[in-house]
PDB file of N, CA and C in Angstrom:
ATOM      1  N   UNK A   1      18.582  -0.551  -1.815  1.00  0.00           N
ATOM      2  CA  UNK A   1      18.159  -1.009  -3.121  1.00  0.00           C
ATOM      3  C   UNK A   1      16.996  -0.127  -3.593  1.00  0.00           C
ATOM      4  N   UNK A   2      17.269   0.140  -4.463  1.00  0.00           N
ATOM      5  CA  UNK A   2      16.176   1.166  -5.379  1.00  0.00           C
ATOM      6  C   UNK A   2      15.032   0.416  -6.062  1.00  0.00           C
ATOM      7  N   UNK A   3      13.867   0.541  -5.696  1.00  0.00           N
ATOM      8  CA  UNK A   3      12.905  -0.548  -6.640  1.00  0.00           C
ATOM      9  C   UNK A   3      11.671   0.522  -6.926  1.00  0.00           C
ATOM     10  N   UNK A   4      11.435   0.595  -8.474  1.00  0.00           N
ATOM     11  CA  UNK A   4      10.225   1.255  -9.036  1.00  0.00           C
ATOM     12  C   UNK A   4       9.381   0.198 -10.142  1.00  0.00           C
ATOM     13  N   UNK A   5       8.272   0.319  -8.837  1.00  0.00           N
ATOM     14  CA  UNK A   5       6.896  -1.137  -9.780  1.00  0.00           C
ATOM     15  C   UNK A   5       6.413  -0.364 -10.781  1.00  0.00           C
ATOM     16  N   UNK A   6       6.298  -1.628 -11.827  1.00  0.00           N
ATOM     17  CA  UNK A   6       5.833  -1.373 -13.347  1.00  0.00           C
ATOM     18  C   UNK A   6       4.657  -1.360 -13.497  1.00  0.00           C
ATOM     19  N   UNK A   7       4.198  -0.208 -14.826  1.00  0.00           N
ATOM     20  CA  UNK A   7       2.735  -0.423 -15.108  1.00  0.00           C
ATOM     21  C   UNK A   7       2.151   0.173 -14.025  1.00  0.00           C
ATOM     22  N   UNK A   8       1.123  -0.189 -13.744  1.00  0.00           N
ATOM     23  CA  UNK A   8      -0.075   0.488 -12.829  1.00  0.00           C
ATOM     24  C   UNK A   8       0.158   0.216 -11.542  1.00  0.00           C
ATOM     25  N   UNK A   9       1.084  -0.550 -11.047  1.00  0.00           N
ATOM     26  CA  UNK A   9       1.390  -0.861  -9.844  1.00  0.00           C
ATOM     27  C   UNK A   9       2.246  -0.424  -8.561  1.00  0.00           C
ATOM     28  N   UNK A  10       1.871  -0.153  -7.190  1.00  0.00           N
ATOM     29  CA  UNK A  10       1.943   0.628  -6.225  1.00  0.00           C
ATOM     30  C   UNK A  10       2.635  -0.257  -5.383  1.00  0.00           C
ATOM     31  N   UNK A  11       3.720   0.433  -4.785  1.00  0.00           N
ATOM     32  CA  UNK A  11       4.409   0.336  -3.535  1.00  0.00           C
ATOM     33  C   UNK A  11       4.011   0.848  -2.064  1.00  0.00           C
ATOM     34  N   UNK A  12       3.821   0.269  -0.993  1.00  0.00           N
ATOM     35  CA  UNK A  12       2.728   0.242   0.033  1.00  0.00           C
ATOM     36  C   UNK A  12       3.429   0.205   0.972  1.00  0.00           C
ATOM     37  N   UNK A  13       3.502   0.856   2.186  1.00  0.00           N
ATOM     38  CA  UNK A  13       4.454   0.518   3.658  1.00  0.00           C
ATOM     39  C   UNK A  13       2.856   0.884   4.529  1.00  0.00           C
ATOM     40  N   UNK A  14       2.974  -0.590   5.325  1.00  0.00           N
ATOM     41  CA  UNK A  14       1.503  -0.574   5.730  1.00  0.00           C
ATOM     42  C   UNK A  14       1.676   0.254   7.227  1.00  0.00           C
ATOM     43  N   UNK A  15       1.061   0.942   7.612  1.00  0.00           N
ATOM     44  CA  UNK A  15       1.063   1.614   8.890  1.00  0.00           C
ATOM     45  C   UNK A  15       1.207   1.013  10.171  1.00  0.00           C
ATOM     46  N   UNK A  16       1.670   1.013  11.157  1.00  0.00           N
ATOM     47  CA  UNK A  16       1.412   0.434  12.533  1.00  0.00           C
ATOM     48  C   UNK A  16       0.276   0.510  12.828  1.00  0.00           C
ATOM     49  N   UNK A  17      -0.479  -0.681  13.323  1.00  0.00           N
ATOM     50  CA  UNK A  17      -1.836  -0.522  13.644  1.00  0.00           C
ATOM     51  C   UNK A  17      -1.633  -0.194  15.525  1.00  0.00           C
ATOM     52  N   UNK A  18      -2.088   0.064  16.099  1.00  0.00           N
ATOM     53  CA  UNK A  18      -2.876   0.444  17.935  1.00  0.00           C
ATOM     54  C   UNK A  18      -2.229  -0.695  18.513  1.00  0.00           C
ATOM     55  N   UNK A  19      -1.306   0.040  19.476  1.00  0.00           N
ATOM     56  CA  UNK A  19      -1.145  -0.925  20.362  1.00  0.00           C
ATOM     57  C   UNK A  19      -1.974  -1.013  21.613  1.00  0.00           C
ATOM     58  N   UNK A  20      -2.816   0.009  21.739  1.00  0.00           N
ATOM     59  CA  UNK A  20      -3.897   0.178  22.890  1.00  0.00           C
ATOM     60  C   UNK A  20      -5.270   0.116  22.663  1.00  0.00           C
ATOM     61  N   UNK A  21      -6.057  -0.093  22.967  1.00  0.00           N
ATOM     62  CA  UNK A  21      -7.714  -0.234  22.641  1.00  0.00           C
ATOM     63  C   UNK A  21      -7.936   1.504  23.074  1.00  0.00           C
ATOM     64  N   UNK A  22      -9.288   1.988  22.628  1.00  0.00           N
ATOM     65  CA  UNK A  22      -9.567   3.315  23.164  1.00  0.00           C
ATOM     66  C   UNK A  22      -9.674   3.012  24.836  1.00  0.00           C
ATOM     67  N   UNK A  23     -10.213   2.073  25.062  1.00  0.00           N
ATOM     68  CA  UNK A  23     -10.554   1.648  26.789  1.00  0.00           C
ATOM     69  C   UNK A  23      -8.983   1.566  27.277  1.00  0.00           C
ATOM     70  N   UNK A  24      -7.473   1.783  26.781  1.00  0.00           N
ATOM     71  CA  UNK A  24      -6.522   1.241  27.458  1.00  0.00           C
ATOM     72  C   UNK A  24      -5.993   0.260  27.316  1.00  0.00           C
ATOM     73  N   UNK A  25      -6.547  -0.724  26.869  1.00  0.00           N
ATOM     74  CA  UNK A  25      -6.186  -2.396  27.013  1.00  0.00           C
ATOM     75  C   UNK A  25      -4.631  -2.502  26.003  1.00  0.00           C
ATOM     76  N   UNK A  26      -3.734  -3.512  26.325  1.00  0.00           N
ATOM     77  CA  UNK A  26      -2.385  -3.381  25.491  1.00  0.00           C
ATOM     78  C   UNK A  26      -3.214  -4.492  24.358  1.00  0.00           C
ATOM     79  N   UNK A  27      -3.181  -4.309  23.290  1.00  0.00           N
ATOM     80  CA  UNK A  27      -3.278  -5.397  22.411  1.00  0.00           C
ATOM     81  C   UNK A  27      -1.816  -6.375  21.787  1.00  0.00           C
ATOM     82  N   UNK A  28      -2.579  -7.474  22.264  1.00  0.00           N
ATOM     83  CA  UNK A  28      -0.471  -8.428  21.603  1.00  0.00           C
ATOM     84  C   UNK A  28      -0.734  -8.432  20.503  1.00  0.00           C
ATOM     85  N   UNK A  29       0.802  -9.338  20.086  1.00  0.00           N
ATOM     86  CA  UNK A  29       0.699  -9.095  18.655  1.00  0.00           C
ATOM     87  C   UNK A  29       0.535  -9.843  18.250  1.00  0.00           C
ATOM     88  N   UNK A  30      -0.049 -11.214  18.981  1.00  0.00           N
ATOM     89  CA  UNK A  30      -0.783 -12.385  18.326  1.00  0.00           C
ATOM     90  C   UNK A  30      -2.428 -12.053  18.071  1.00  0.00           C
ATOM     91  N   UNK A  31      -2.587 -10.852  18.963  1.00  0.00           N
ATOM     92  CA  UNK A  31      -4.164 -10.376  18.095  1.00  0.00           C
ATOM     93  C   UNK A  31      -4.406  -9.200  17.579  1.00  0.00           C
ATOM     94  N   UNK A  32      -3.272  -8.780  17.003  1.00  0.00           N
ATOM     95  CA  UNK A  32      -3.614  -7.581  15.897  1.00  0.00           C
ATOM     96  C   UNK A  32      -3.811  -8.250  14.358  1.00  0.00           C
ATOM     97  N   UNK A  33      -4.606  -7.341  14.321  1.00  0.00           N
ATOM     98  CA  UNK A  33      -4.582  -7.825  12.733  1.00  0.00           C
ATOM     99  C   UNK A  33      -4.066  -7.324  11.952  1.00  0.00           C
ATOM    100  N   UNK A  34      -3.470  -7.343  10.577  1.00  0.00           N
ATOM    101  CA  UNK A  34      -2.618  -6.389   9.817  1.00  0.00           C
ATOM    102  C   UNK A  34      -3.643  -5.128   9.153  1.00  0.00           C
ATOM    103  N   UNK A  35      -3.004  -4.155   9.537  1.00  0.00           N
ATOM    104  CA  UNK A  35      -3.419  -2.775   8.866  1.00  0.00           C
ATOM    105  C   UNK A  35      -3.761  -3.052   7.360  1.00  0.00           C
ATOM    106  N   UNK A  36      -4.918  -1.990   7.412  1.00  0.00           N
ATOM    107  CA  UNK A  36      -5.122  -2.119   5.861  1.00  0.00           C
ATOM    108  C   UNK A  36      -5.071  -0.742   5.243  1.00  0.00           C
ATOM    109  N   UNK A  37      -4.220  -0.277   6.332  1.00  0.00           N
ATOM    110  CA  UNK A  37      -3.718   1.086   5.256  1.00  0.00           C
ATOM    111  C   UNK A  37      -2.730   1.561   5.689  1.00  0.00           C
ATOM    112  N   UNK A  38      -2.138   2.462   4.238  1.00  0.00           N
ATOM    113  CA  UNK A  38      -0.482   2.663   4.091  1.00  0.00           C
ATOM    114  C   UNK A  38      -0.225   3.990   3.707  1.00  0.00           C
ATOM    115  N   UNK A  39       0.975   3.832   3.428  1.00  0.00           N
ATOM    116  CA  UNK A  39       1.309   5.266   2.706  1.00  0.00           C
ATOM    117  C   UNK A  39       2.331   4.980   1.015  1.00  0.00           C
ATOM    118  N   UNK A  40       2.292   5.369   0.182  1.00  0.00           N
ATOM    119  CA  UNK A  40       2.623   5.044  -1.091  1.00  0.00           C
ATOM    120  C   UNK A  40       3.859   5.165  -1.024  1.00  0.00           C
ATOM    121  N   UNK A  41       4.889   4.203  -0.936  1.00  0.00           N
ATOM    122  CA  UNK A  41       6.540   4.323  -1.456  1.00  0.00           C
ATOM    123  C   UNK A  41       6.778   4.930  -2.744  1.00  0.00           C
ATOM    124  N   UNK A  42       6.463   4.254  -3.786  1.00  0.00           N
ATOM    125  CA  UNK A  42       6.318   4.217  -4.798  1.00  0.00           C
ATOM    126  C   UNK A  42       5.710   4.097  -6.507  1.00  0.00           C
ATOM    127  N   UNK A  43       5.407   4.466  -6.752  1.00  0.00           N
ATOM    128  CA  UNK A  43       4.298   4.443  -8.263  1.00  0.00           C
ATOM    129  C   UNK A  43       5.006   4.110  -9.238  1.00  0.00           C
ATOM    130  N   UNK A  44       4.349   2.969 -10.395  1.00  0.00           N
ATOM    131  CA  UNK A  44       4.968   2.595 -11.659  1.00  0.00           C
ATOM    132  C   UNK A  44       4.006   4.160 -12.444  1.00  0.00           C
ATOM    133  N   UNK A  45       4.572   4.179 -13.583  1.00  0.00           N
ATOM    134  CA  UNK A  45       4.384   4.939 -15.034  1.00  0.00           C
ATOM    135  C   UNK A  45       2.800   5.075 -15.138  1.00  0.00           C
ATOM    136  N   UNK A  46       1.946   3.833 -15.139  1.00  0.00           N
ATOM    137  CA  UNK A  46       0.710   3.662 -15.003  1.00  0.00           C
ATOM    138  C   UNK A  46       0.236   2.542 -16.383  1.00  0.00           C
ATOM    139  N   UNK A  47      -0.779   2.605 -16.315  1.00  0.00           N
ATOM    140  CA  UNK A  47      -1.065   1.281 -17.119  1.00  0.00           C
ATOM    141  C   UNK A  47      -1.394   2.042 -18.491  1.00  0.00           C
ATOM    142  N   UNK A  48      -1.524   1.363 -19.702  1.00  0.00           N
ATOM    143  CA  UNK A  48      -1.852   1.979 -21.182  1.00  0.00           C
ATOM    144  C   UNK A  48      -3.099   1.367 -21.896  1.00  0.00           C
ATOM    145  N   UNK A  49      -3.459   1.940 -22.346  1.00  0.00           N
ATOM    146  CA  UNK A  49      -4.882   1.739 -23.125  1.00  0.00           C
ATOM    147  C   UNK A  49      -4.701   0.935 -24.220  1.00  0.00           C
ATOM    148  N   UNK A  50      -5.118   0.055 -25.302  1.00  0.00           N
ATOM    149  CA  UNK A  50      -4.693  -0.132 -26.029  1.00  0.00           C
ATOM    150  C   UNK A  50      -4.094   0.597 -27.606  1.00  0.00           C
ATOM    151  N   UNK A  51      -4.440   1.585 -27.198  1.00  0.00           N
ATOM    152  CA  UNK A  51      -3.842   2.665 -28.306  1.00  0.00           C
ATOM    153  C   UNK A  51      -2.482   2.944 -28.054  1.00  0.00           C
ATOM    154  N   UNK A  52      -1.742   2.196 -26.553  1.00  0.00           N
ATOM    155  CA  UNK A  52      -0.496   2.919 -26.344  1.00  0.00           C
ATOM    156  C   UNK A  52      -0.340   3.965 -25.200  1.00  0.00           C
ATOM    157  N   UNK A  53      -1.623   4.919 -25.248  1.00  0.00           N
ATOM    158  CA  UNK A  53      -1.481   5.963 -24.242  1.00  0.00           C
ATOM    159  C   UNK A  53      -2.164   5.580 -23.444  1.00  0.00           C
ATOM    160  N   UNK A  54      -0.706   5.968 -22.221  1.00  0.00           N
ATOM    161  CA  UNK A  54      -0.996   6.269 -21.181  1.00  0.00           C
ATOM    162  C   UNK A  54      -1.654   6.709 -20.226  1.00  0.00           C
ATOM    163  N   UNK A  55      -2.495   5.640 -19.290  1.00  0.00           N
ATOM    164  CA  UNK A  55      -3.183   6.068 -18.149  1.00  0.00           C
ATOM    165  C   UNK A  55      -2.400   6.509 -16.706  1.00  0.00           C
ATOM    166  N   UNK A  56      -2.547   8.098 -16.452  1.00  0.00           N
ATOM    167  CA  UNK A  56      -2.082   8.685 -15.057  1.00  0.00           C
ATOM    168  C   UNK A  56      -2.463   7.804 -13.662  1.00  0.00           C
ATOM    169  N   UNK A  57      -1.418   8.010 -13.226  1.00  0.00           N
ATOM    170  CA  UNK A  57      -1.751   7.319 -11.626  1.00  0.00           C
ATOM    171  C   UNK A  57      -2.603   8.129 -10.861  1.00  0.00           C
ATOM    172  N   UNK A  58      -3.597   7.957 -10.227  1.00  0.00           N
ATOM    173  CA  UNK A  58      -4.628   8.436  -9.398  1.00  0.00           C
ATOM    174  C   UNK A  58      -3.662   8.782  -8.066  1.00  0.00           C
ATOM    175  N   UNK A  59      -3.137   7.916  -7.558  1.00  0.00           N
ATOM    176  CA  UNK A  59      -2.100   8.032  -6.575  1.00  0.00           C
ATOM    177  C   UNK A  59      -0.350   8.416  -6.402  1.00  0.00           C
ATOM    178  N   UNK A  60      -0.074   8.971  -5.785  1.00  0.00           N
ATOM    179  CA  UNK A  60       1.585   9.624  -6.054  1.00  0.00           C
ATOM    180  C   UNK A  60       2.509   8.949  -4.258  1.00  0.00           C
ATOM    181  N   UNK A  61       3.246   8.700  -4.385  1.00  0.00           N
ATOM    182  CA  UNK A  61       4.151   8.613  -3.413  1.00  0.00           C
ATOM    183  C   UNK A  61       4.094   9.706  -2.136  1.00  0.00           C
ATOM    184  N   UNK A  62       3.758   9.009  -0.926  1.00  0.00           N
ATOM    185  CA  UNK A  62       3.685   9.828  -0.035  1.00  0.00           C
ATOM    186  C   UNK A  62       2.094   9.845   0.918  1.00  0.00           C
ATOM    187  N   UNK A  63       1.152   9.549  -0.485  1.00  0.00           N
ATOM    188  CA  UNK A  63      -0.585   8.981  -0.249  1.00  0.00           C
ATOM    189  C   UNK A  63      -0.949   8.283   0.683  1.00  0.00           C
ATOM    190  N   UNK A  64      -2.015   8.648   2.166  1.00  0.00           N
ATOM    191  CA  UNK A  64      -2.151   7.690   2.630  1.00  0.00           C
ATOM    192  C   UNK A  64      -3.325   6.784   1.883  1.00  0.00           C
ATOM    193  N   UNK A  65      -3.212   5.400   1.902  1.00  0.00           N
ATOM    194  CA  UNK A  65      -4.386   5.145   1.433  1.00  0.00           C
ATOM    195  C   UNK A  65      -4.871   3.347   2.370  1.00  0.00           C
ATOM    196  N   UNK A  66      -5.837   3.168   1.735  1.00  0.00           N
ATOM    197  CA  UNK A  66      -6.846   2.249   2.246  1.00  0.00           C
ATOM    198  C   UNK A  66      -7.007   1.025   1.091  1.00  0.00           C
ATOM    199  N   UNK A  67      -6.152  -0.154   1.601  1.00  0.00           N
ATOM    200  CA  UNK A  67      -6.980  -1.280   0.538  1.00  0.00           C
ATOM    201  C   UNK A  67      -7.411  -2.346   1.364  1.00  0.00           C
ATOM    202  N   UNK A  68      -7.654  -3.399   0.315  1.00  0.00           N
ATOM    203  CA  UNK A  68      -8.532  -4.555   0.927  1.00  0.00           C
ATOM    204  C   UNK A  68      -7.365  -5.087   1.677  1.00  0.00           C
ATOM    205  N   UNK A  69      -8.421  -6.150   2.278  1.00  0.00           N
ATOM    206  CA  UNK A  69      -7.652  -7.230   3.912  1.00  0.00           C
ATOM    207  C   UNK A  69      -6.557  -8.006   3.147  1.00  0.00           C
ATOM    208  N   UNK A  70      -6.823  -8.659   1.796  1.00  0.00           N
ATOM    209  CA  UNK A  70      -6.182  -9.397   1.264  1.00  0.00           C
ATOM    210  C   UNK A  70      -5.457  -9.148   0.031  1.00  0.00           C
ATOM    211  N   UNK A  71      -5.284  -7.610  -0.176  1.00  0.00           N
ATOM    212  CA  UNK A  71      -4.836  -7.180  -1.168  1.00  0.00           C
ATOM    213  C   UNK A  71      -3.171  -7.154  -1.311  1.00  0.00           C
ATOM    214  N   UNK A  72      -2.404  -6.859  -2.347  1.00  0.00           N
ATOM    215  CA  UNK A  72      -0.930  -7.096  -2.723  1.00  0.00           C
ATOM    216  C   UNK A  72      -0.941  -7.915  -2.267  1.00  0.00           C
ATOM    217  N   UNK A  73       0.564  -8.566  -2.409  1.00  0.00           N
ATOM    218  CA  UNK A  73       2.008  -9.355  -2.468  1.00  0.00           C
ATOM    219  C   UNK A  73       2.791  -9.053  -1.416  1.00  0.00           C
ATOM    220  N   UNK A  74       3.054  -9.356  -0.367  1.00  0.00           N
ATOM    221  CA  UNK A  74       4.355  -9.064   0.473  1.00  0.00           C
ATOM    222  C   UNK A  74       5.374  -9.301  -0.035  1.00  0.00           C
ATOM    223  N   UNK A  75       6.451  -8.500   0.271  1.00  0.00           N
ATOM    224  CA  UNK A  75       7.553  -8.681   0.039  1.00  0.00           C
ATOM    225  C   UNK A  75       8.406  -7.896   0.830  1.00  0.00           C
ATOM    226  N   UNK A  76       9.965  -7.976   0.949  1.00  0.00           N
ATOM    227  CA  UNK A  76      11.021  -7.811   1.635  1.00  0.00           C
ATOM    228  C   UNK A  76      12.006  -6.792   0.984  1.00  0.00           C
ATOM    229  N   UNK A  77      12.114  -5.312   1.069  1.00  0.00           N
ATOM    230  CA  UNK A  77      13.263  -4.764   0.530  1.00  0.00           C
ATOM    231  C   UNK A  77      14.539  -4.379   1.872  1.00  0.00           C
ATOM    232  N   UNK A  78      15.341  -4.310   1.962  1.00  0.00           N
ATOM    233  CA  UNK A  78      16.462  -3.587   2.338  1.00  0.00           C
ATOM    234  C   UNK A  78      15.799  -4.160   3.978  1.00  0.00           C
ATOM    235  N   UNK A  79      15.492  -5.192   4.156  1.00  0.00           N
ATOM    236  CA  UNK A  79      14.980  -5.637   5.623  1.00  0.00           C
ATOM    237  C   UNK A  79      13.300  -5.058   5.918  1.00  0.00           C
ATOM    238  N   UNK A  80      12.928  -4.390   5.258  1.00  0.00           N
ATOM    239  CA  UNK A  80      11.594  -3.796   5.444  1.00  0.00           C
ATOM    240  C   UNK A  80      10.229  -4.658   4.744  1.00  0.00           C
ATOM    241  N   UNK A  81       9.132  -5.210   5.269  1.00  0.00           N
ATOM    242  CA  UNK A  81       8.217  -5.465   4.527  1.00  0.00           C
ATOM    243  C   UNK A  81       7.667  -4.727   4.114  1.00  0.00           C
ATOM    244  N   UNK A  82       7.330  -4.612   3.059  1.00  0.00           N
ATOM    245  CA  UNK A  82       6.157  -3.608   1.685  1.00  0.00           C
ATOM    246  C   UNK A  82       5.192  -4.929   1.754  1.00  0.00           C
ATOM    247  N   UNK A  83       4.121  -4.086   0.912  1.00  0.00           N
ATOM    248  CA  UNK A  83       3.378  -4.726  -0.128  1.00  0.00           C
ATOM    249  C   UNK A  83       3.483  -3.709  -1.427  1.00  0.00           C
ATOM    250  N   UNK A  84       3.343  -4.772  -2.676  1.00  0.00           N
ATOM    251  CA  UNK A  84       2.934  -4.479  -4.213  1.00  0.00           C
ATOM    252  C   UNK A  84       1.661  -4.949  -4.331  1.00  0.00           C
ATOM    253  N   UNK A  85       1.010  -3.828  -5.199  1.00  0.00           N
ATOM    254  CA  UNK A  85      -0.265  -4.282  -5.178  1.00  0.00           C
ATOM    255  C   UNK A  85      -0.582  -3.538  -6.468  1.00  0.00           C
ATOM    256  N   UNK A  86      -1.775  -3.896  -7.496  1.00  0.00           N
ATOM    257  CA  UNK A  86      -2.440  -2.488  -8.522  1.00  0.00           C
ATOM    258  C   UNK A  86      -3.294  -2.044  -7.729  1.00  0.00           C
ATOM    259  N   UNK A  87      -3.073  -0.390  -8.808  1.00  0.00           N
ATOM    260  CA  UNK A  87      -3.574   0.435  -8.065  1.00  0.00           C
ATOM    261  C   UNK A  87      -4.916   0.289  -8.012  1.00  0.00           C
ATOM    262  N   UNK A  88      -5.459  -0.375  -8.521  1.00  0.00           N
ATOM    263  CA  UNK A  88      -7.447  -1.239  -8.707  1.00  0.00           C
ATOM    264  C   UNK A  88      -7.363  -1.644  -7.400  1.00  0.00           C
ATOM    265  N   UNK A  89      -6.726  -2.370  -6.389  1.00  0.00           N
ATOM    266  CA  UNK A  89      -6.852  -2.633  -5.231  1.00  0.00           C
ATOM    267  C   UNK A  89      -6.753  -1.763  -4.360  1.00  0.00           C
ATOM    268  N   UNK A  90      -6.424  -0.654  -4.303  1.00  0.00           N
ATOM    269  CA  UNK A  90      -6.404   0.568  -3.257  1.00  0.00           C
ATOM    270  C   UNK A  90      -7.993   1.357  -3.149  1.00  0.00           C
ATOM    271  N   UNK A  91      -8.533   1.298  -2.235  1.00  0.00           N
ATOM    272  CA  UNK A  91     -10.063   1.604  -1.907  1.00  0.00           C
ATOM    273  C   UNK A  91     -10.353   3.305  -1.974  1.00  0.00           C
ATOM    274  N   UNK A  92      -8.854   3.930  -1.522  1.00  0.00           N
ATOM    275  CA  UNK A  92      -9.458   5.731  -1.456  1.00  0.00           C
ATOM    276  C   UNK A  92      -8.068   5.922  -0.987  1.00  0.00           C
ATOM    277  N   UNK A  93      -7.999   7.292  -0.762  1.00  0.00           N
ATOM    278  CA  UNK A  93      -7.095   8.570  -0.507  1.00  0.00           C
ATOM    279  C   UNK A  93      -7.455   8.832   0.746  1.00  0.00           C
ATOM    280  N   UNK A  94      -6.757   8.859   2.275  1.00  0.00           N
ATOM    281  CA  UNK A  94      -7.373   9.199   3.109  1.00  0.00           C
ATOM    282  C   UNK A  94      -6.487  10.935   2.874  1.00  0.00           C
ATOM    283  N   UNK A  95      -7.526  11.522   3.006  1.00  0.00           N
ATOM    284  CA  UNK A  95      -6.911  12.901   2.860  1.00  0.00           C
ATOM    285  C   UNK A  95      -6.404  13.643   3.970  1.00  0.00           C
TER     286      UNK A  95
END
């Protein structure tokens, strides 16, 4: 299924977080916490000013990036969890 978010809003595939501590230790997966950073599936058009024109996306498909703990929407495509989120919730570009 093909899905492109509208407006200013970003498609997110959150990273695997550590299954090992730096010391070794296995961490389960009743105590990981969810990653708070991803890489960009997808970008809407971007949001518009009220004149009509168009504001550019800061971010492009492919971006790793960094948002908050509680930021986007989960959701389910083709068996995969994403998050949707605006792009106001994404913290930086890890370069």
């Amino acid at each position: 299924m093909a899905f492109k978010p509208l407006h200013d809003r970003v498609l997110v595939r959150r990273v695997e977080s550590e299954e090992k501590t730096a010391g070794g230790l296995i961490i389960p997966e009743s105590a990981k916490e969810k990653p708070q950073e991803g890489e960009v599936v997808a970008i809407g058009e971007g949001a518009r000013k009220d004149s009509g024109e168009l504001i550019e996306m800061a971010v492009k498909a492919g971006d790793k990036v960094l948002f908050g703990k509680w930021s986007g929407t989960e959701i389910t495509l083709d068996g995969e969890e994403l998050l949707i989120m605006k792009e106001s919730d994404i913290l930086g570009v890890i370069a």
